[in-house]
C-alpha atoms as a PDB file:
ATOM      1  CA  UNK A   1     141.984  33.781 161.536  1.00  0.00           C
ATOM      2  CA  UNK A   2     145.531  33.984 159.605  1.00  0.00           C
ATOM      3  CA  UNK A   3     144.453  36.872 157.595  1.00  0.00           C
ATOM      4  CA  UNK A   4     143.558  38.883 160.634  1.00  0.00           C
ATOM      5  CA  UNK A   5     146.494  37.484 162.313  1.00  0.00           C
ATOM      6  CA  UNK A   6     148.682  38.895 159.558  1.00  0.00           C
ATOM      7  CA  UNK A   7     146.769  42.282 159.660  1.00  0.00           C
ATOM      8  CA  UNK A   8     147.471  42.811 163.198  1.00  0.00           C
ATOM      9  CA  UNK A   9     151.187  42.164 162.844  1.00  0.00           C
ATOM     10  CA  UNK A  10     151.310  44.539 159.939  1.00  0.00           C
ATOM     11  CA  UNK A  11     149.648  46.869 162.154  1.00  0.00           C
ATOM     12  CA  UNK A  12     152.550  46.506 164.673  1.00  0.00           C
ATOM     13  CA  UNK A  13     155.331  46.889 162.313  1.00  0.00           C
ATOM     14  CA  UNK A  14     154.491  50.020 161.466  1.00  0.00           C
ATOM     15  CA  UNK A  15     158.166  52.035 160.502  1.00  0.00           C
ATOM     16  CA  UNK A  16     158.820  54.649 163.879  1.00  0.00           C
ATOM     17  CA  UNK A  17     161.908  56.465 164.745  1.00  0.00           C
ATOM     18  CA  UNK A  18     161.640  57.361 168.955  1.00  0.00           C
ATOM     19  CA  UNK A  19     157.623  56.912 169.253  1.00  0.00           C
ATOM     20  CA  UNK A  20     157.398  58.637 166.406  1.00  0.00           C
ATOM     21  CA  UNK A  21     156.192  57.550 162.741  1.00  0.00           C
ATOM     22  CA  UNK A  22     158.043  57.644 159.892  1.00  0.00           C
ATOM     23  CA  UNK A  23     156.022  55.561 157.255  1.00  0.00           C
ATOM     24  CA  UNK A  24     153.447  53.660 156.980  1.00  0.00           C
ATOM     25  CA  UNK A  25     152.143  49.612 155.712  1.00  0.00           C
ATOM     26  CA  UNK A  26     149.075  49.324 154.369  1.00  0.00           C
ATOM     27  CA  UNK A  27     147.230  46.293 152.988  1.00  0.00           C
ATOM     28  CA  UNK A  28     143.548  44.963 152.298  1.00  0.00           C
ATOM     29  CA  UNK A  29     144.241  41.926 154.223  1.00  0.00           C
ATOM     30  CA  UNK A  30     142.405  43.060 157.650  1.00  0.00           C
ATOM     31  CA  UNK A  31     139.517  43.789 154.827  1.00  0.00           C
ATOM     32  CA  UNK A  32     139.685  40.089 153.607  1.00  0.00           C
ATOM     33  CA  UNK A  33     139.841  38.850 157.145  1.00  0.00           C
ATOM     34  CA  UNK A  34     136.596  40.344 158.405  1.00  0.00           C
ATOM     35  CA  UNK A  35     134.859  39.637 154.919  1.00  0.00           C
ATOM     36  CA  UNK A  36     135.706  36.049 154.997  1.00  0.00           C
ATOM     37  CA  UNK A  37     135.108  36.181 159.223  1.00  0.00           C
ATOM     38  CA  UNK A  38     131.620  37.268 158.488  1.00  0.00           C
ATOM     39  CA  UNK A  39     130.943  34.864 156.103  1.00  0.00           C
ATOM     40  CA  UNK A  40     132.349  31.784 158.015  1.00  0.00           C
ATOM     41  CA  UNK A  41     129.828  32.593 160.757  1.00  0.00           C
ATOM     42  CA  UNK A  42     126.967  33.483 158.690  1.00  0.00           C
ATOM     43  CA  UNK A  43     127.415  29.682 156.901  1.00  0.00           C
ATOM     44  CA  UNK A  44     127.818  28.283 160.372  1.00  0.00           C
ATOM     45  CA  UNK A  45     125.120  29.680 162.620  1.00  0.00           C
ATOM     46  CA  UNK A  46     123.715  26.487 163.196  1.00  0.00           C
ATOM     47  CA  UNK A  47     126.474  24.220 161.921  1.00  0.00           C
ATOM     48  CA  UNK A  48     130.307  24.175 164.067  1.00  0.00           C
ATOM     49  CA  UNK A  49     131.038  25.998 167.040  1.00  0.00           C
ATOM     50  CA  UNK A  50     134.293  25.852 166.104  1.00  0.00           C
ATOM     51  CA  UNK A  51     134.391  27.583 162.666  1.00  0.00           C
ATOM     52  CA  UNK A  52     132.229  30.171 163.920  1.00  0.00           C
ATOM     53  CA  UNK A  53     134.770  30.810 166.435  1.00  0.00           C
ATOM     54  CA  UNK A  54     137.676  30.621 164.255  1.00  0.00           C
ATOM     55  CA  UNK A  55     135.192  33.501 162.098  1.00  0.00           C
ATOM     56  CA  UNK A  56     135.075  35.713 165.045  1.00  0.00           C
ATOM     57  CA  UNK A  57     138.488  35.745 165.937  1.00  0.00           C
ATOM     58  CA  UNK A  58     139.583  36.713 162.082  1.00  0.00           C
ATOM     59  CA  UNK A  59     137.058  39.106 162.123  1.00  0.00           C
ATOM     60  CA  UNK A  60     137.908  40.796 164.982  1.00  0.00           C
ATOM     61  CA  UNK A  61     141.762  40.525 164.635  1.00  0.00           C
ATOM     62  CA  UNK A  62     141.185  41.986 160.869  1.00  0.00           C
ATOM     63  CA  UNK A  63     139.599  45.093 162.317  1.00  0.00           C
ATOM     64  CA  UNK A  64     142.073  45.635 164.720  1.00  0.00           C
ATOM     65  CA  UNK A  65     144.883  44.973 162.028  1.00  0.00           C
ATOM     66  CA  UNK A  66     142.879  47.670 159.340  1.00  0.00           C
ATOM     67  CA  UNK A  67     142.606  50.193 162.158  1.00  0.00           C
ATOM     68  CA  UNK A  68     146.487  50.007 162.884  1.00  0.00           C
ATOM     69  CA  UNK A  69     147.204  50.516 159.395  1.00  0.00           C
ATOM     70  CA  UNK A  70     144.590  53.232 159.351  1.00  0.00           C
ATOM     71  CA  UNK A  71     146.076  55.297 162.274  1.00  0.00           C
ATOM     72  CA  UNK A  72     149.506  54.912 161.074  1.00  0.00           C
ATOM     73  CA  UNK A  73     148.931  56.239 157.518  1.00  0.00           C
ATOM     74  CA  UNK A  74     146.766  58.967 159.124  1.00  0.00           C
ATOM     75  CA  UNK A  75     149.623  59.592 161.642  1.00  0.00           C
ATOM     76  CA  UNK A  76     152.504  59.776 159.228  1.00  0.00           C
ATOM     77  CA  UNK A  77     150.236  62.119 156.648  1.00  0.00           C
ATOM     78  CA  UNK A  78     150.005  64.635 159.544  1.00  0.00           C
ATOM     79  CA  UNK A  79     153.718  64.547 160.407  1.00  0.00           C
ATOM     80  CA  UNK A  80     154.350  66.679 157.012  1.00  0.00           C
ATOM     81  CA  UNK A  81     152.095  69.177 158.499  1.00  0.00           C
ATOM     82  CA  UNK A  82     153.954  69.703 161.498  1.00  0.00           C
ATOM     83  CA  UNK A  83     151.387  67.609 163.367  1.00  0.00           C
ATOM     84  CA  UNK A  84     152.871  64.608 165.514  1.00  0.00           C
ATOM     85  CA  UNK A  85     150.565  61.433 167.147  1.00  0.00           C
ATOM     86  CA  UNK A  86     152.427  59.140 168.886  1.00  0.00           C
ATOM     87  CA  UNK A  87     153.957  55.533 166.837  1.00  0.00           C
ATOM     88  CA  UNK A  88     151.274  52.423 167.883  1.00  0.00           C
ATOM     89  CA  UNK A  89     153.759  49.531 166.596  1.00  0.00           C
ATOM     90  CA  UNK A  90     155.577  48.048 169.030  1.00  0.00           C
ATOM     91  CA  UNK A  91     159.525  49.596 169.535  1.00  0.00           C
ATOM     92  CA  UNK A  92     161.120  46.488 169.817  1.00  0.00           C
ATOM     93  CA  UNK A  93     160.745  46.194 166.043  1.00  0.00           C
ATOM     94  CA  UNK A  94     161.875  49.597 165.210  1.00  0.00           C
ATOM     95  CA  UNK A  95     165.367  49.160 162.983  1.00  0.00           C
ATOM     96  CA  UNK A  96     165.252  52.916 161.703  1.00  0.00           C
ATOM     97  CA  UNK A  97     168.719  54.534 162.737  1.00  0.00           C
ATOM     98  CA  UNK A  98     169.200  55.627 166.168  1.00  0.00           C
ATOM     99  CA  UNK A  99     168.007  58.763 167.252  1.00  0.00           C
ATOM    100  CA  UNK A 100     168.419  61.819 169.993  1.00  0.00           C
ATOM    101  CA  UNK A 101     165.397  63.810 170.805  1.00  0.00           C
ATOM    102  CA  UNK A 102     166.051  67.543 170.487  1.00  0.00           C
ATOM    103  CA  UNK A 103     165.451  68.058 174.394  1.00  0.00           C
ATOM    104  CA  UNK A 104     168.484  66.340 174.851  1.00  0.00           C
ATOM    105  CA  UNK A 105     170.871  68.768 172.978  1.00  0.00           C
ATOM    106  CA  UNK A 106     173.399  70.499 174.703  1.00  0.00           C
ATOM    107  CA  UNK A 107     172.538  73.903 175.759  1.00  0.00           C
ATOM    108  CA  UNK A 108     174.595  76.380 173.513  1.00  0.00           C
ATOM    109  CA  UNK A 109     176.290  77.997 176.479  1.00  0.00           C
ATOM    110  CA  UNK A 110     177.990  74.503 177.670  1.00  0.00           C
ATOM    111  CA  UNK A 111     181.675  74.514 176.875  1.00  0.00           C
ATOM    112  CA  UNK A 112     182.619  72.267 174.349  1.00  0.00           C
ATOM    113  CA  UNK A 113     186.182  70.343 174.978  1.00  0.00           C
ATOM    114  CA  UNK A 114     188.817  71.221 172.208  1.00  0.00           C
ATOM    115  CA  UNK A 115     190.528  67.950 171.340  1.00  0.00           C
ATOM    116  CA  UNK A 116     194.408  67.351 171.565  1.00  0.00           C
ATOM    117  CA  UNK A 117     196.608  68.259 169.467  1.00  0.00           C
ATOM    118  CA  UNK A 118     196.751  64.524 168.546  1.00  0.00           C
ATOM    119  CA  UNK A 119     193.442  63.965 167.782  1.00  0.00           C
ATOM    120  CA  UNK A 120     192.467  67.209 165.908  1.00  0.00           C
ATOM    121  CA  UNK A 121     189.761  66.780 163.450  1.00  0.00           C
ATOM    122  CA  UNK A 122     190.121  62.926 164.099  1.00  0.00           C
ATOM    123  CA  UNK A 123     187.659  60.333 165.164  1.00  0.00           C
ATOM    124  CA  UNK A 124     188.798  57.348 167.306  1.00  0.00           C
ATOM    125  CA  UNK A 125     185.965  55.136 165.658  1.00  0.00           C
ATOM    126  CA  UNK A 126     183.122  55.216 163.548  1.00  0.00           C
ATOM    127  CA  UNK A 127     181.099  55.317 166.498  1.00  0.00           C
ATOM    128  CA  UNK A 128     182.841  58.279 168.302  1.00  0.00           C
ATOM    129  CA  UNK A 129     182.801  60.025 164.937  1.00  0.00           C
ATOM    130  CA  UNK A 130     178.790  59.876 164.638  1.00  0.00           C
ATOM    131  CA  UNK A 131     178.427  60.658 168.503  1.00  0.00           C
ATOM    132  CA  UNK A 132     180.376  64.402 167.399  1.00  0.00           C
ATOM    133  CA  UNK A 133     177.923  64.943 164.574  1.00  0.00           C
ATOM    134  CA  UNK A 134     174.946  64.190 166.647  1.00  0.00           C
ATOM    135  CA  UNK A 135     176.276  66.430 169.029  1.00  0.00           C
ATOM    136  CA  UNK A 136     176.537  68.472 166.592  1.00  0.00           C
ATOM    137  CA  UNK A 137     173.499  68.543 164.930  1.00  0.00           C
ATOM    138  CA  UNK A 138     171.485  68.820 168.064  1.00  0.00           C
ATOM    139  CA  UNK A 139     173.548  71.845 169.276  1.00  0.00           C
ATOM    140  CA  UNK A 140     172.768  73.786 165.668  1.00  0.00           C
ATOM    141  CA  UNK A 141     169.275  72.621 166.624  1.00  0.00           C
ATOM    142  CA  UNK A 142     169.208  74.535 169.458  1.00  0.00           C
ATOM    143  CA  UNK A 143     171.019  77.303 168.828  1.00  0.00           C
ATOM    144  CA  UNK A 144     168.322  77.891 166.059  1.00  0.00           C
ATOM    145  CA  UNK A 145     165.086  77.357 168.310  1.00  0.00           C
ATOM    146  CA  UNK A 146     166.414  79.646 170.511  1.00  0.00           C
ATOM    147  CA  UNK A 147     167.408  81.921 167.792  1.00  0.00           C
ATOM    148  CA  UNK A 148     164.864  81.940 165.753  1.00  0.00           C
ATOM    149  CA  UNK A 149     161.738  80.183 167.159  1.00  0.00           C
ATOM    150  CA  UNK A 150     159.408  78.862 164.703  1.00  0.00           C
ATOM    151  CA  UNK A 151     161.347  80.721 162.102  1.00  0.00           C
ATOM    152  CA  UNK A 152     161.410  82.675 159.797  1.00  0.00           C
ATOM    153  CA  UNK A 153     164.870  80.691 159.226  1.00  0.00           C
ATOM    154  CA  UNK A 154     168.218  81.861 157.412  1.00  0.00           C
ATOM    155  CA  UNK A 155     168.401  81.382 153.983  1.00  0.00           C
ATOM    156  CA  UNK A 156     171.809  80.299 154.031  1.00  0.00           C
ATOM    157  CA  UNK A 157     174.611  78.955 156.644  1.00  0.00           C
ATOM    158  CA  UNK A 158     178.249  79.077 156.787  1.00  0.00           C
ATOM    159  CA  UNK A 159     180.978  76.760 157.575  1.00  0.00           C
ATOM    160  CA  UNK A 160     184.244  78.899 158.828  1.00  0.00           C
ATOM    161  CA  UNK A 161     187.522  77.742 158.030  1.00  0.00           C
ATOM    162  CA  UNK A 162     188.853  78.220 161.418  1.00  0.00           C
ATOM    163  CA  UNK A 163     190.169  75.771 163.916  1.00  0.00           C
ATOM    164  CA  UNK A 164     187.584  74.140 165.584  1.00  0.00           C
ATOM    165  CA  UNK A 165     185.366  74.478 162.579  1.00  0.00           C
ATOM    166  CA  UNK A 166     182.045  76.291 163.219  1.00  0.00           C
ATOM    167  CA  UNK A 167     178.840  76.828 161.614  1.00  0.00           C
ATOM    168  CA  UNK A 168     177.657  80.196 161.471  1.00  0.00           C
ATOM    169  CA  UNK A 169     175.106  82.728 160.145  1.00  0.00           C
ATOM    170  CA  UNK A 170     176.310  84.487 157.163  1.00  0.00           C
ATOM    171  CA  UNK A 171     177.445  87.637 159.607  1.00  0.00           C
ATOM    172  CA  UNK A 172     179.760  84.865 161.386  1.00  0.00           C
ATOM    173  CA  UNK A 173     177.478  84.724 164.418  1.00  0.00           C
ATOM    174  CA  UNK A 174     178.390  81.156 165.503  1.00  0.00           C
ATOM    175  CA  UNK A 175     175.808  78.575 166.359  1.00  0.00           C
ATOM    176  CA  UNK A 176     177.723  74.915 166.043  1.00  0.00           C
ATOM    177  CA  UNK A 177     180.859  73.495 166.288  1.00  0.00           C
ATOM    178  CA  UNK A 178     181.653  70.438 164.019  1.00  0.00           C
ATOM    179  CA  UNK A 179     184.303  68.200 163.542  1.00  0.00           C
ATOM    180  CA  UNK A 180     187.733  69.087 161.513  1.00  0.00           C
ATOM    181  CA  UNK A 181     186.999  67.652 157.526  1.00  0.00           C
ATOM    182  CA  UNK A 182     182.642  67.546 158.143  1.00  0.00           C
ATOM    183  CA  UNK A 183     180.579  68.594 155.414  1.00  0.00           C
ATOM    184  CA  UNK A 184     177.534  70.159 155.934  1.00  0.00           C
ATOM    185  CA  UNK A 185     174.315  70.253 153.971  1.00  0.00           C
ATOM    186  CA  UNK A 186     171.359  73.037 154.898  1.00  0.00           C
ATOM    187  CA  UNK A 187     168.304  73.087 153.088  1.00  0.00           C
ATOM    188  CA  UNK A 188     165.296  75.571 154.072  1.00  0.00           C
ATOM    189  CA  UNK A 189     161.911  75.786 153.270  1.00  0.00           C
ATOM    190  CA  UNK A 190     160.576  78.225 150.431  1.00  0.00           C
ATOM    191  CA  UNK A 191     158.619  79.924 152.999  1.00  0.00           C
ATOM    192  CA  UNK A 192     161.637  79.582 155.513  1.00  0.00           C
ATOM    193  CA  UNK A 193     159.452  77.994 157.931  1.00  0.00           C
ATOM    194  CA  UNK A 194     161.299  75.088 158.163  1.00  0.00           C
ATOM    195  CA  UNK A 195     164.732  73.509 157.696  1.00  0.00           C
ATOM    196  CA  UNK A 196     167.001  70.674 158.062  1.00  0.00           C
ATOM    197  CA  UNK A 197     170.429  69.705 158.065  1.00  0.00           C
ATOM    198  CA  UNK A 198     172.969  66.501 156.844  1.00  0.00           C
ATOM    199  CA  UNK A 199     176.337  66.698 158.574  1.00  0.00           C
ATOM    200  CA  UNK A 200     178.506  63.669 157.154  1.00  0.00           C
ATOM    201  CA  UNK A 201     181.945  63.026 158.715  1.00  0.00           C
ATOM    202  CA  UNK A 202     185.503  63.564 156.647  1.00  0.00           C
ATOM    203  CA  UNK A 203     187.028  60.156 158.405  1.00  0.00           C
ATOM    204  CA  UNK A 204     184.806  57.231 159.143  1.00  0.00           C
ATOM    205  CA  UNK A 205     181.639  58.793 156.418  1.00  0.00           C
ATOM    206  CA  UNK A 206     179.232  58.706 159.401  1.00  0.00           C
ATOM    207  CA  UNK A 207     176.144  60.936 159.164  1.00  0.00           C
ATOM    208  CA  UNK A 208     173.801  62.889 161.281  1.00  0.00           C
ATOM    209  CA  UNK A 209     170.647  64.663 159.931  1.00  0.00           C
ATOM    210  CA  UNK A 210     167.821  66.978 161.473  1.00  0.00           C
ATOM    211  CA  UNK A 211     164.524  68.431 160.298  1.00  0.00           C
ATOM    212  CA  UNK A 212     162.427  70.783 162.287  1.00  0.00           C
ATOM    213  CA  UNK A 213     159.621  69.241 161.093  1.00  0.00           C
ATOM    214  CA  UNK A 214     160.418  65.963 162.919  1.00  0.00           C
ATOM    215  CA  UNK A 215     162.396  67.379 166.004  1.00  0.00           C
ATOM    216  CA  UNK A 216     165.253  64.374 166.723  1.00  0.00           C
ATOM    217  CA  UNK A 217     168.680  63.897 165.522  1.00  0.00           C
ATOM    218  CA  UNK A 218     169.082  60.707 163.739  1.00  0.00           C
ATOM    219  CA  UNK A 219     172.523  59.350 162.559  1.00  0.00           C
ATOM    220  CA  UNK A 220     173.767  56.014 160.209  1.00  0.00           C
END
């Protein structure tokens, strides 16, 4: 009954990042449960009620516990195919970074508000300071759907010098704004048919990231 009982919390502690998974645990013990479960009953068919029970119930528990563990590795194997199932464990014990799902990015043709002369290229916290790359981020994000659909994706980006500074396509087409002193990291795929991006902060060292091939913004 503790072995399953184990499993099954294993099962629900499953790494996710907003319903969706991003690793996986995996262990033998929901095997050892139901082994052991089997054989309590079988040496107490006619003995205790009790241990038969207590057989049962870490049998059952241990097949629920392997079957977690089975649909989260089998979850987080398709994510790296583009293929996304839904996070089982339970999001209350979720401690991956927060994270923005791409829907809620601001549309590209939203004005963005230039900051004061005061507070040019300057964060008021740590906090505010990853809020403006996530808004950032998720406004490259979108700019590029829309852009460029499922891709192919530029091979390179470009981070203008101006004042706000933007990132743009290597013709200067602009796509994002980002904050004064940010440095910004884009990686594609070989095939260009995917791509993500790291956008760390110049004051506080907060950072933002996307991947296409999860689809949210997360910062730290």
């Amino acid at each position: 009954m503790v072995l399953g009982g184990a499993s099954l919390a294993l099962g629900l502690l499953e790494p996710q990042r907003s319903g969706l998974p991003s690793g996986f645990v995996v262990s033998t013990i929901g095997v050892t449960a139901i082994v052991l479960g089997v054989r309590a009953v079988r040496l107490a068919r006619w003995g205790s009620a009790t241990v038969r029970a207590f057989g049962r119930g870490g049998a059952i528990l241990g097949v629920a516990g392997t079957t977690l563990m089975a649909y989260a590795l089998l979850a987080f194997g398709l994510t790296a195919s583009g293929v996304t199932l839904p996070a089982i464990s339970l999001p209350a014990l979720d401690h991956t970074t927060p994270s923005v799902p791409i829907a809620a990015a601001p549309r590209v043709d939203q004005p963005v508000t230039a900051p004061s002369p005061a507070t040019a290229g300057k964060s008021a916290s740590l906090e505010a300071e990853r809020s403006a790359l996530m808004q950032s981020a998720g406004t490259l994000a979108f700019t590029m759907e829309q852009r460029f659909g499922a891709g192919p994706y530029p091979a390179s980006l470009v981070v203008s010098a101006g004042e706000p500074q933007r990132i743009t396509l290597a013709d200067g087409s602009g796509l994002a704004p980002v904050p004064d002193g940010a440095r910004v990291l884009y990686t594609v795929a070989p095939d260009r048919s995917a791509w993500s991006v790291t956008i760390t902060g110049g004051a506080f060292g907060a950072v933002a990231t996307y991947s296409s091939a999860v689809g949210t913004v997360a910062a730290q």
